[in-house]
C-alpha atoms as a PDB file:
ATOM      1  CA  UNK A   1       7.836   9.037  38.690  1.00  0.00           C
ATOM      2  CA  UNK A   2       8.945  12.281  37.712  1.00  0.00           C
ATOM      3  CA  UNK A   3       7.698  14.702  34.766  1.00  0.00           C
ATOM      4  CA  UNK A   4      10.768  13.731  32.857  1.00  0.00           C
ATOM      5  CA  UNK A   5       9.488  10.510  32.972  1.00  0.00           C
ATOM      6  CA  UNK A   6       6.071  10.837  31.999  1.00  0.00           C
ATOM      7  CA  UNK A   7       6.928  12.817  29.441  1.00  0.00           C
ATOM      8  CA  UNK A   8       9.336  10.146  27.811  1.00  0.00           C
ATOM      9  CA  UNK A   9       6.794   7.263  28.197  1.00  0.00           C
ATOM     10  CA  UNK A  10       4.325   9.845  26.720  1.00  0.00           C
ATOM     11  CA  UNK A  11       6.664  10.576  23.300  1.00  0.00           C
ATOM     12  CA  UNK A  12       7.689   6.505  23.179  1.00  0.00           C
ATOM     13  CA  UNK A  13       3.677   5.708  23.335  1.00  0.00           C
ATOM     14  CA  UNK A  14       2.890   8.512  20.431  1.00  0.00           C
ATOM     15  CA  UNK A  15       6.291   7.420  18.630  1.00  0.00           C
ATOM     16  CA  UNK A  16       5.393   3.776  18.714  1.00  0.00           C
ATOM     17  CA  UNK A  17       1.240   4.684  17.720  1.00  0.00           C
ATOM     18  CA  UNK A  18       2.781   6.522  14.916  1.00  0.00           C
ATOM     19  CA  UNK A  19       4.984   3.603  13.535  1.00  0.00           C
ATOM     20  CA  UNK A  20       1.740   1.563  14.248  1.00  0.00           C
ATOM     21  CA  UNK A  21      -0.360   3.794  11.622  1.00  0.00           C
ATOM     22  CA  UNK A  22       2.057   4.113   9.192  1.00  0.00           C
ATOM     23  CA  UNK A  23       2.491   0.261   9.267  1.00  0.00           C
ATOM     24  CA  UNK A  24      -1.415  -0.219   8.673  1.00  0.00           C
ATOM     25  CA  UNK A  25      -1.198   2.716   5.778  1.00  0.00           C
ATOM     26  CA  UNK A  26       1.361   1.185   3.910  1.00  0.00           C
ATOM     27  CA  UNK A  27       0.068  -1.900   3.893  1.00  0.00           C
ATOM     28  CA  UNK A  28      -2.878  -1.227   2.745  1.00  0.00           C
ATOM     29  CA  UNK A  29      -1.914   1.390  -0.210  1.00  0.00           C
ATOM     30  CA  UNK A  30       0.517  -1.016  -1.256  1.00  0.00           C
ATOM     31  CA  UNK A  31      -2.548  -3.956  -1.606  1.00  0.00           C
ATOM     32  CA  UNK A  32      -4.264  -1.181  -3.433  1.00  0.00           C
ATOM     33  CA  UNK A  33      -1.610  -0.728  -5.689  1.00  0.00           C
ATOM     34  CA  UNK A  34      -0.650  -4.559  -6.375  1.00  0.00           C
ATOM     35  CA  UNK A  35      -4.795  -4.979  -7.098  1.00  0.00           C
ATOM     36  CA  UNK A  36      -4.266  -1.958  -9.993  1.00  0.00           C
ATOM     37  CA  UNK A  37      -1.052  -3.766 -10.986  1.00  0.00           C
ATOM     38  CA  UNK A  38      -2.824  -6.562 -11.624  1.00  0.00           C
ATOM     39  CA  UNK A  39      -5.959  -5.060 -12.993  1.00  0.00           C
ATOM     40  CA  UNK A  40      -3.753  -2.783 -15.585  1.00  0.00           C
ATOM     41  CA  UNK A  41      -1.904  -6.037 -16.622  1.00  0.00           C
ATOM     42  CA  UNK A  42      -4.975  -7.955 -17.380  1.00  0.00           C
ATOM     43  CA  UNK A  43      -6.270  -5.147 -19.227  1.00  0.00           C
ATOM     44  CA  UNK A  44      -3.466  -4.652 -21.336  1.00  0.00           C
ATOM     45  CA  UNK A  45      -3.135  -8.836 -22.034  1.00  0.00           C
ATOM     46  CA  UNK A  46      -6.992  -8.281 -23.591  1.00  0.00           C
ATOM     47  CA  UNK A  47      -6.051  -5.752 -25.274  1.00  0.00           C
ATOM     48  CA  UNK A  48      -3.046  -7.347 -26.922  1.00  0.00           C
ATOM     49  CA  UNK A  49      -4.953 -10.722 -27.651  1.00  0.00           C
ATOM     50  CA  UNK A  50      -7.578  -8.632 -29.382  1.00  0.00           C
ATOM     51  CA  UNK A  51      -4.674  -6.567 -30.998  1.00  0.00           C
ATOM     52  CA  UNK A  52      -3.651 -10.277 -32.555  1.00  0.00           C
ATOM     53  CA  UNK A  53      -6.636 -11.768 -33.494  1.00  0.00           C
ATOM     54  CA  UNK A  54      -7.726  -8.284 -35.574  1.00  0.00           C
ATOM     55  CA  UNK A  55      -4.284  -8.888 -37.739  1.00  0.00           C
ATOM     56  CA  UNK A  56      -4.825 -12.404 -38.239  1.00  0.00           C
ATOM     57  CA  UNK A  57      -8.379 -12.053 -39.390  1.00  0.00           C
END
């Protein structure tokens, strides 16, 4: 194999590693941010069934 060579399988290897990462980071800030989606939602349906039952009473 020549240097050429090595240094192509060497840049694919790093390339792939790096799509590898990126994979694993956005997958896990985007469960982060469906779990605060979720959270902020619940908080605001409290907030809007306490909003009701203040008016009512």
């Amino acid at each position: 194999m020549g240097i050429a060579s090595k240094a192509g399988d060497w840049t694919f290897k790093a390339f792939t590693a790096g799509l590898g990462v990126t994979t694993i980071y956005l997958a896990a800030t985007f469960s982060v941010n469906v779990y605060r989606g979720l959270s902020w939602h619940n908080a605001q349906s409290k907030m809007d069934k306490q909003d009701a039952g203040e008016q009512s009473a």
